[in-house]
PDB file of N, CA and C in Angstrom:
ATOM      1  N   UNK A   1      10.663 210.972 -45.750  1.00  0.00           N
ATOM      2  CA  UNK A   1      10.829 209.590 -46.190  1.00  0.00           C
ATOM      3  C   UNK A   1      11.747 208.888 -45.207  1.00  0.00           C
ATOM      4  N   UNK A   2      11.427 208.027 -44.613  1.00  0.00           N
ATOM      5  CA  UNK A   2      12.333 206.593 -43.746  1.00  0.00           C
ATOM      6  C   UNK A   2      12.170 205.591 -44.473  1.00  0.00           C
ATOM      7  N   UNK A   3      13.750 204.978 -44.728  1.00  0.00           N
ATOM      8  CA  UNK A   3      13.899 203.786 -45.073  1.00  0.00           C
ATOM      9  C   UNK A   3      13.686 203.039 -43.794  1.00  0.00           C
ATOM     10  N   UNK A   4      12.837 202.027 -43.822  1.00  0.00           N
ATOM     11  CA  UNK A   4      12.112 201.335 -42.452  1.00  0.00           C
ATOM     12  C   UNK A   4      13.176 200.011 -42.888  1.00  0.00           C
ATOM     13  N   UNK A   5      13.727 199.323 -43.607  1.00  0.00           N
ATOM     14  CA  UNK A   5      14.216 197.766 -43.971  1.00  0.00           C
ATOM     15  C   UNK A   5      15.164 198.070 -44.909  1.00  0.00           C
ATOM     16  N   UNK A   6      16.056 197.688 -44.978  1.00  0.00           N
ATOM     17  CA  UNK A   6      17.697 197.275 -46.269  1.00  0.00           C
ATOM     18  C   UNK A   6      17.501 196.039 -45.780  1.00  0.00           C
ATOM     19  N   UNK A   7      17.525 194.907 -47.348  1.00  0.00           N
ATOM     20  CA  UNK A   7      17.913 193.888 -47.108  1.00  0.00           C
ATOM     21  C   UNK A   7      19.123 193.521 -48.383  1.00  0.00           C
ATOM     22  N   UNK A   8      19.862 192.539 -48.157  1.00  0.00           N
ATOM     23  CA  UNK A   8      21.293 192.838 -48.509  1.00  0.00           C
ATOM     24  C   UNK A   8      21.320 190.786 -48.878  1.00  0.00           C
ATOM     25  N   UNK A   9      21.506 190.874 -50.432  1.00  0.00           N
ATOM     26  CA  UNK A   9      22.035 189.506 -50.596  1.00  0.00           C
ATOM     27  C   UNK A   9      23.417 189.600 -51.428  1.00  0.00           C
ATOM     28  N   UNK A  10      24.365 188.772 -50.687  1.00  0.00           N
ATOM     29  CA  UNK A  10      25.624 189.337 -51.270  1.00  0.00           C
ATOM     30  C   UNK A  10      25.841 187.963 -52.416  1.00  0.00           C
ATOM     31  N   UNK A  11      26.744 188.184 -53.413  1.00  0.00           N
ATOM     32  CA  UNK A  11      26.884 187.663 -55.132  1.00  0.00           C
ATOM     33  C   UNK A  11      28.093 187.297 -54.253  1.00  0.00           C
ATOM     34  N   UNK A  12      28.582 185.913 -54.559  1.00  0.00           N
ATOM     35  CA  UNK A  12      29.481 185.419 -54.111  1.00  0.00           C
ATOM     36  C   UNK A  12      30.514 184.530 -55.563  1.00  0.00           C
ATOM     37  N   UNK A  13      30.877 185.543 -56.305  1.00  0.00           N
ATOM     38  CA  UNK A  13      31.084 185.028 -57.702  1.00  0.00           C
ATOM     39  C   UNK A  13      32.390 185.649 -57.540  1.00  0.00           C
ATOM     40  N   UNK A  14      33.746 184.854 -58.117  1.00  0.00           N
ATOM     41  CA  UNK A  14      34.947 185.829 -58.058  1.00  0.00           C
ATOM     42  C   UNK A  14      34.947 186.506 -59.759  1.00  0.00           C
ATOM     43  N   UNK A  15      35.836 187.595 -60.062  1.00  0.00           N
ATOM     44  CA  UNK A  15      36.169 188.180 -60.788  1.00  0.00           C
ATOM     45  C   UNK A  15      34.427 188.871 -61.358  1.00  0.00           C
ATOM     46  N   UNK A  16      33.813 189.408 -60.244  1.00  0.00           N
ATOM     47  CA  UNK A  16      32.391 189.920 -60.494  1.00  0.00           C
ATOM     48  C   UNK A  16      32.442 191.113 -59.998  1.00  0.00           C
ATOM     49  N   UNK A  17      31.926 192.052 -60.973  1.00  0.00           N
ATOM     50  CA  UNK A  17      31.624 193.705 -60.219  1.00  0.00           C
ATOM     51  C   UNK A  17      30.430 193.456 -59.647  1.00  0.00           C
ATOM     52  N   UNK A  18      29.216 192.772 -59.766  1.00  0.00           N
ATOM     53  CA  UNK A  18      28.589 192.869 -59.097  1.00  0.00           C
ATOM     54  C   UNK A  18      28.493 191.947 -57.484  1.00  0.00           C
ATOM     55  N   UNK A  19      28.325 192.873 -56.619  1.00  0.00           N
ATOM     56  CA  UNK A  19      28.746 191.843 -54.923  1.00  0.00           C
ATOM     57  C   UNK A  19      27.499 191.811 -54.238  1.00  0.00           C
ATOM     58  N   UNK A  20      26.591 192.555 -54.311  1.00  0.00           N
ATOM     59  CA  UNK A  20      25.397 192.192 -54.058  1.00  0.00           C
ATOM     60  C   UNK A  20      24.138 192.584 -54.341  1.00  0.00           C
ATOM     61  N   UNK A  21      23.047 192.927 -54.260  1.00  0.00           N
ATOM     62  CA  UNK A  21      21.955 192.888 -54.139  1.00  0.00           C
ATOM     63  C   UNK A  21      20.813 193.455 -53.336  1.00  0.00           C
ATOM     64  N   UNK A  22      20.700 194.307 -53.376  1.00  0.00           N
ATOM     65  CA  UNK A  22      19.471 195.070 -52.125  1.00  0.00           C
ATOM     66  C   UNK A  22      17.980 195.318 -52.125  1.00  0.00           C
ATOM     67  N   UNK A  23      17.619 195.218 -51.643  1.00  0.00           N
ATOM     68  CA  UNK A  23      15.784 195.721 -51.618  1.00  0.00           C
ATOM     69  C   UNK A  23      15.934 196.724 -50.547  1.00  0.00           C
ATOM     70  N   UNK A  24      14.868 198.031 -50.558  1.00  0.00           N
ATOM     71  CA  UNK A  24      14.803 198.629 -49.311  1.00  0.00           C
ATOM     72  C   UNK A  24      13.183 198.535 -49.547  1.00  0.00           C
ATOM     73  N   UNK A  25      12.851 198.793 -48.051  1.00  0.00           N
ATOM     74  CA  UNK A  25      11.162 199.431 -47.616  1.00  0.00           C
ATOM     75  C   UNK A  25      11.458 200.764 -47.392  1.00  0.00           C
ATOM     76  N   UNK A  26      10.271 201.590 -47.721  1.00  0.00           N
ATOM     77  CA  UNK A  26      10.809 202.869 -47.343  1.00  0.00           C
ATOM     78  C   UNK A  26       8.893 203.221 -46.836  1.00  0.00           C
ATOM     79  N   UNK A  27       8.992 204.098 -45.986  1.00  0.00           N
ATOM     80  CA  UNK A  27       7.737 203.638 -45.040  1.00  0.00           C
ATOM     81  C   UNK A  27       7.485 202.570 -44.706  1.00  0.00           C
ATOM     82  N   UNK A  28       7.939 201.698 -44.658  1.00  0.00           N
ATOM     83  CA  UNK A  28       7.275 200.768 -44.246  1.00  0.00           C
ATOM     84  C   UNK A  28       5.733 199.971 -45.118  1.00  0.00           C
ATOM     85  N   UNK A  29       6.101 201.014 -46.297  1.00  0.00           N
ATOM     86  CA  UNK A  29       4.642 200.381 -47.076  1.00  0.00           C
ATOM     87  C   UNK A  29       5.268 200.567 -48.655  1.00  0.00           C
ATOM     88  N   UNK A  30       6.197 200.798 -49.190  1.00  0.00           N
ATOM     89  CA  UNK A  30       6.451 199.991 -50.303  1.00  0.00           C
ATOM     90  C   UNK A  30       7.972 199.674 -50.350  1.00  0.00           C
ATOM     91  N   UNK A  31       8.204 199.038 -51.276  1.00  0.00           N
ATOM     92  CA  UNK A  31       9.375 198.087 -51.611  1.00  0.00           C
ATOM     93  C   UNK A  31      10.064 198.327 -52.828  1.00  0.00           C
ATOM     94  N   UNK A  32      11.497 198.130 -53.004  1.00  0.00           N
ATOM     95  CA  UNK A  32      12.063 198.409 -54.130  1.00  0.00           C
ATOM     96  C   UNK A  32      13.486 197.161 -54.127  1.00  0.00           C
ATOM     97  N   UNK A  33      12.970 196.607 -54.904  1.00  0.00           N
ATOM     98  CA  UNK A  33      14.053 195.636 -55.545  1.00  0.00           C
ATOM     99  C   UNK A  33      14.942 195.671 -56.258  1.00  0.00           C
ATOM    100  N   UNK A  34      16.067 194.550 -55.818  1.00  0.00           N
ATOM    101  CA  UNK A  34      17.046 194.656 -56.985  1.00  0.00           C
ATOM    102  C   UNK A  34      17.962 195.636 -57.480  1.00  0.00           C
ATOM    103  N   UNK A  35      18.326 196.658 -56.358  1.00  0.00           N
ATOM    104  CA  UNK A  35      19.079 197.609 -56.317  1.00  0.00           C
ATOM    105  C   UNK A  35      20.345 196.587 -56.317  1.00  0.00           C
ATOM    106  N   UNK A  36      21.655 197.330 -57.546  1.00  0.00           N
ATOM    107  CA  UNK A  36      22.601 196.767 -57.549  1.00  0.00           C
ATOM    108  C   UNK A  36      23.423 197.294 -56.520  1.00  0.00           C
ATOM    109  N   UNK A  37      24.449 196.722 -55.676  1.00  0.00           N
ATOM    110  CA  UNK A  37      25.722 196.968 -55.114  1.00  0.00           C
ATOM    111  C   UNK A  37      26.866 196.339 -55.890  1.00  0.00           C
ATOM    112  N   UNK A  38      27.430 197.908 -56.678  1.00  0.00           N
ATOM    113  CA  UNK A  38      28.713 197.326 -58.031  1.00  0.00           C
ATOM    114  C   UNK A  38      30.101 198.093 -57.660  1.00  0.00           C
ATOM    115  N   UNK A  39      31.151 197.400 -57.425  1.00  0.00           N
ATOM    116  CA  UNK A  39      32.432 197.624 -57.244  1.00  0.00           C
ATOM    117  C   UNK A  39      32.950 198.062 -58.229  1.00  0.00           C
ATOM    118  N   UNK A  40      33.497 199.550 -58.709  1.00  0.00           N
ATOM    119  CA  UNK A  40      34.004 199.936 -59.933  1.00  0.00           C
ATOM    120  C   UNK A  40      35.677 200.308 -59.406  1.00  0.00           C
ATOM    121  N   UNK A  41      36.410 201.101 -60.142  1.00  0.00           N
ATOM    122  CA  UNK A  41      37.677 201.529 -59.967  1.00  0.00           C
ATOM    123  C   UNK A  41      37.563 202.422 -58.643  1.00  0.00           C
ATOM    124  N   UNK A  42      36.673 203.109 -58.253  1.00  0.00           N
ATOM    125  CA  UNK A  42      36.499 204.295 -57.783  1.00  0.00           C
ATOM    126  C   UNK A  42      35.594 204.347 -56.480  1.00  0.00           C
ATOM    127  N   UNK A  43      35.682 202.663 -56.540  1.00  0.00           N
ATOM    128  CA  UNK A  43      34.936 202.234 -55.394  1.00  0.00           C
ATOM    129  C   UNK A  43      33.941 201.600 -55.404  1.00  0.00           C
ATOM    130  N   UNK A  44      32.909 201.457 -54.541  1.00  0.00           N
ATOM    131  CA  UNK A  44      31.500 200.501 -54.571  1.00  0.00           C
ATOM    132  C   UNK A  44      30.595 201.779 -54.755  1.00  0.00           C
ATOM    133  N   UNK A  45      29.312 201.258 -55.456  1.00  0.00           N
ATOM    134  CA  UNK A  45      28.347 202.249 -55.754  1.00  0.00           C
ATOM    135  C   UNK A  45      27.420 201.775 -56.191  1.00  0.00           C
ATOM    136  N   UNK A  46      25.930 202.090 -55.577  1.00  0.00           N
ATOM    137  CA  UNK A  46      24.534 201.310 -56.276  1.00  0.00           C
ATOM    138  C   UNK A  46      23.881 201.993 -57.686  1.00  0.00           C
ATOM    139  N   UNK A  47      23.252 201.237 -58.099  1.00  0.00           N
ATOM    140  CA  UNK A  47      22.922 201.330 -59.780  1.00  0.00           C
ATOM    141  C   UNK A  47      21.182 200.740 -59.168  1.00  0.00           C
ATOM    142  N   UNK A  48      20.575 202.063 -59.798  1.00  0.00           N
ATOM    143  CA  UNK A  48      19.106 201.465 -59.455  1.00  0.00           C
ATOM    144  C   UNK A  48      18.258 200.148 -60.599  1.00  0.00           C
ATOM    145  N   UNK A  49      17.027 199.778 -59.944  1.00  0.00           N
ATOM    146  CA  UNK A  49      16.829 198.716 -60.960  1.00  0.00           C
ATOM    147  C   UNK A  49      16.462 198.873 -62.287  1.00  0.00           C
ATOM    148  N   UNK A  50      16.697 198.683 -62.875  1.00  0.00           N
ATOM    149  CA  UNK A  50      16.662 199.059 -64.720  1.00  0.00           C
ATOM    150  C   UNK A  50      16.402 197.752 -65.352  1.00  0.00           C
ATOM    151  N   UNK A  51      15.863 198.249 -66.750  1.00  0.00           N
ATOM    152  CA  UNK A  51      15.174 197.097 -67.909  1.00  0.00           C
ATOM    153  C   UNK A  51      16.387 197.236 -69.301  1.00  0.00           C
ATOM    154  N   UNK A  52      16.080 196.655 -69.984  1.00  0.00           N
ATOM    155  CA  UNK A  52      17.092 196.920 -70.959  1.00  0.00           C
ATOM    156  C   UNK A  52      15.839 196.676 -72.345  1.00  0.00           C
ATOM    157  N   UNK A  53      15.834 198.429 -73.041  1.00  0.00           N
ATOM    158  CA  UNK A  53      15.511 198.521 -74.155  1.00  0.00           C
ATOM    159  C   UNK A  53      15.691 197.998 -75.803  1.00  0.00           C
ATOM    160  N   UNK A  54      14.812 198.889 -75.976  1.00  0.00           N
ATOM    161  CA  UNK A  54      14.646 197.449 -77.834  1.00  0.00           C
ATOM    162  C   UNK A  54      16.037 198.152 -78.395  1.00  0.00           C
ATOM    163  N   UNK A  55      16.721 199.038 -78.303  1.00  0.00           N
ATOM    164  CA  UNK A  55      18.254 199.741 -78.403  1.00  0.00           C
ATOM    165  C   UNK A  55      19.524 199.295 -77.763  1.00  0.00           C
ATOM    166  N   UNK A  56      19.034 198.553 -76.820  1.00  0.00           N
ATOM    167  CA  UNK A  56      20.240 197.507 -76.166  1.00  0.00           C
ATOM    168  C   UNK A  56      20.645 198.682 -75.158  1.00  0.00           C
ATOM    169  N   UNK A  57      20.402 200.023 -74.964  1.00  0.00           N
ATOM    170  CA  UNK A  57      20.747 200.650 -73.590  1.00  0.00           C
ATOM    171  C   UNK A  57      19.877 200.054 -72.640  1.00  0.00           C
ATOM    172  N   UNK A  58      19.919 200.514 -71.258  1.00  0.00           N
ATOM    173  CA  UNK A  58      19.702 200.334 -69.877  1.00  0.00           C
ATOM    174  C   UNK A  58      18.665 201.771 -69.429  1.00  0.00           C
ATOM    175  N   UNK A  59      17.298 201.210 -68.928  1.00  0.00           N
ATOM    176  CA  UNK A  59      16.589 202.474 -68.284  1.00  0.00           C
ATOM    177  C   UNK A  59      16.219 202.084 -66.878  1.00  0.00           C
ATOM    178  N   UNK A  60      16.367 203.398 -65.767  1.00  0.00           N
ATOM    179  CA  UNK A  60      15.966 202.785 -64.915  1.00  0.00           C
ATOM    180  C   UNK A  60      14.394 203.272 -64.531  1.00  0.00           C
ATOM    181  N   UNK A  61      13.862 201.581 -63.950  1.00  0.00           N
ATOM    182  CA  UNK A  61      12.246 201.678 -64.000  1.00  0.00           C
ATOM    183  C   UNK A  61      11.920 202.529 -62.435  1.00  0.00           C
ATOM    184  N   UNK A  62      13.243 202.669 -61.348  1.00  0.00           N
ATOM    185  CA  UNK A  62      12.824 203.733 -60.375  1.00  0.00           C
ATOM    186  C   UNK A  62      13.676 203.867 -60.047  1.00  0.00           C
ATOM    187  N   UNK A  63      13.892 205.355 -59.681  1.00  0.00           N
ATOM    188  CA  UNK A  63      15.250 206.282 -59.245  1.00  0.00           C
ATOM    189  C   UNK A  63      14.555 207.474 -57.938  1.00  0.00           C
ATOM    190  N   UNK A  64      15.570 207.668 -57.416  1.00  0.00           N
ATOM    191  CA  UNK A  64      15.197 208.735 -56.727  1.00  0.00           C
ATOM    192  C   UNK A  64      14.991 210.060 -57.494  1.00  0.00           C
ATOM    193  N   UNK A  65      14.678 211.062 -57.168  1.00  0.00           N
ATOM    194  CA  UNK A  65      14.215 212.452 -58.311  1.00  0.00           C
ATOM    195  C   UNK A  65      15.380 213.916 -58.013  1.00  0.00           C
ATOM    196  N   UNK A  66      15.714 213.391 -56.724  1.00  0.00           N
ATOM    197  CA  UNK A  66      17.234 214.373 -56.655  1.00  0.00           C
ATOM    198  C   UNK A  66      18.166 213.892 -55.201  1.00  0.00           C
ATOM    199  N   UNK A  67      19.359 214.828 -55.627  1.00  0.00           N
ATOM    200  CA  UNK A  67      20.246 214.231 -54.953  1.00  0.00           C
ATOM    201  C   UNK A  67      20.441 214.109 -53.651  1.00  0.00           C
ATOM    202  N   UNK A  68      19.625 214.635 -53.021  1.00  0.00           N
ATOM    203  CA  UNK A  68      19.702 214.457 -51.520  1.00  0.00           C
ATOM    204  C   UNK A  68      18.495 212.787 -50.942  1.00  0.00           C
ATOM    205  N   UNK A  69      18.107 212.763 -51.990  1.00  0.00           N
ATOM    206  CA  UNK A  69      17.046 211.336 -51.681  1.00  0.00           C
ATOM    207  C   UNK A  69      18.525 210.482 -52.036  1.00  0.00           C
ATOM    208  N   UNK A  70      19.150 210.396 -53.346  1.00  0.00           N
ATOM    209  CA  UNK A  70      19.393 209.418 -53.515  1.00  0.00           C
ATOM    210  C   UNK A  70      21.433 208.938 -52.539  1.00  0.00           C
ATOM    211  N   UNK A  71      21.535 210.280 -51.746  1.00  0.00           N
ATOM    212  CA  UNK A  71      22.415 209.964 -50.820  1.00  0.00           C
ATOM    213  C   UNK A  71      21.803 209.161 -49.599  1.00  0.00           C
ATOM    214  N   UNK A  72      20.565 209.518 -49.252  1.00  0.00           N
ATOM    215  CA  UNK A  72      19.993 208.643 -48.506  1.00  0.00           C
ATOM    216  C   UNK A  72      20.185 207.139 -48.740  1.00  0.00           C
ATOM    217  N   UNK A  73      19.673 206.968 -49.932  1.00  0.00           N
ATOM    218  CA  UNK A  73      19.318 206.050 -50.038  1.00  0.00           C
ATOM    219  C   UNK A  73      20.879 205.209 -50.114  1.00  0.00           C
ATOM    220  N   UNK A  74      21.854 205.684 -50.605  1.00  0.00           N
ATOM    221  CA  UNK A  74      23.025 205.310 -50.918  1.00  0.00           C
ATOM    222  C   UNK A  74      23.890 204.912 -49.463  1.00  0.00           C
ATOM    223  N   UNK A  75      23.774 205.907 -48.594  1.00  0.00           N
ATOM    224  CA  UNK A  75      23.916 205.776 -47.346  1.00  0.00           C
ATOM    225  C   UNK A  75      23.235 204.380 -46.797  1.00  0.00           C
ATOM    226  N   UNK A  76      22.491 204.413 -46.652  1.00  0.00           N
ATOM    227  CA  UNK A  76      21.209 203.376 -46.108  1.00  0.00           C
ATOM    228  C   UNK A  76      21.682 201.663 -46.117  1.00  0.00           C
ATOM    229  N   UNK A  77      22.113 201.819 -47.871  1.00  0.00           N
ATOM    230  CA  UNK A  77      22.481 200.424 -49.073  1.00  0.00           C
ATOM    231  C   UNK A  77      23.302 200.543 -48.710  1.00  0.00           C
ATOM    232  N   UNK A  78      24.856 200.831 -48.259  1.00  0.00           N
ATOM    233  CA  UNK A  78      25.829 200.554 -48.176  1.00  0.00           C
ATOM    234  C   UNK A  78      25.979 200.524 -47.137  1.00  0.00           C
ATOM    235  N   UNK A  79      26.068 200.841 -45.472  1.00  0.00           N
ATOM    236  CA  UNK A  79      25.959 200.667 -44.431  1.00  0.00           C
ATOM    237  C   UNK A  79      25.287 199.582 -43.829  1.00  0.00           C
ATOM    238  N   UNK A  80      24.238 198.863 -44.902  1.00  0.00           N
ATOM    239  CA  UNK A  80      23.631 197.555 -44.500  1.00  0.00           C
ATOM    240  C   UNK A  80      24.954 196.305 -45.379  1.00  0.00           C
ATOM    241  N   UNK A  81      25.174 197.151 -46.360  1.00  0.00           N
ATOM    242  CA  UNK A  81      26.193 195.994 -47.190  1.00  0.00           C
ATOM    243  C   UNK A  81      27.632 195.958 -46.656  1.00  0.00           C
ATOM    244  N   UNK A  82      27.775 197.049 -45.855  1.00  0.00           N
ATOM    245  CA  UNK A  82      29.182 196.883 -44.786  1.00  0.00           C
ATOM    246  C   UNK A  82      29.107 195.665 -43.942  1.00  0.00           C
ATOM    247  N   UNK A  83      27.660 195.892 -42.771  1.00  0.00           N
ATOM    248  CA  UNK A  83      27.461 195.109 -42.052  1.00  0.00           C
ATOM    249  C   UNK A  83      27.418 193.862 -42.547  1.00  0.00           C
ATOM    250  N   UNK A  84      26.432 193.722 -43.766  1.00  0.00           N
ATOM    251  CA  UNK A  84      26.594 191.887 -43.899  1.00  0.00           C
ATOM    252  C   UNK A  84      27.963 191.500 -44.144  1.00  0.00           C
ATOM    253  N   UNK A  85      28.745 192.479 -44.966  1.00  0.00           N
ATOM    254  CA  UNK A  85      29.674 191.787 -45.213  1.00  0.00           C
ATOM    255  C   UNK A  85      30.689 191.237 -43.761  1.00  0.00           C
ATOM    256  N   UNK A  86      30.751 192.305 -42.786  1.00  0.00           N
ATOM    257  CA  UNK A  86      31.546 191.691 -41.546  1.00  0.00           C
ATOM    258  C   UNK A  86      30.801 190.676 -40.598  1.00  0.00           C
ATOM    259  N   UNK A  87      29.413 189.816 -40.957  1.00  0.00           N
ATOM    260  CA  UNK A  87      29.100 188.842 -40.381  1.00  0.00           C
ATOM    261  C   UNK A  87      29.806 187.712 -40.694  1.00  0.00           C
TER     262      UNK A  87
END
């Protein structure tokens, strides 16, 4: 798997955990939206895209399936959200 594209829209809201926003391509032939970039105590960390059930919890509609995809992917999202941020 190659992530081919990170794109990075940063939340410009004060007193907000959430700071931005990501999509990646991965081949180059599909797309995944709306990956959160969320600032907690313990640092920044992405939260994949999720729906919110008839129970009022949170599911997510795509995740990676183990942990070495989803360091990738974590790697990937945050190294693009470094960069925008120092433009």
């Amino acid at each position: 798997m190659k992530i081919s594209d990170v794109r990075i829209r940063l939340v410009n809201k004060e007193d907000n955990k959430l700071k931005a926003v990501a999509s990646i391509t991965i081949d180059e032939c599909f797309v995944v939206h709306d990956i959160k970039i969320i600032e907690a105590a313990e640092g920044v960390f992405i939260a994949m895209p999720s729906r919110k059930t008839n129970d009022g919890d949170y599911k997510d509609i795509a995740h990676p399936l183990n942990t070495e995809t989803r360091e990738l992917l974590k790697e990937a999202i945050l190294t693009a959200y470094y960069d925008e941020l120092k433009k």
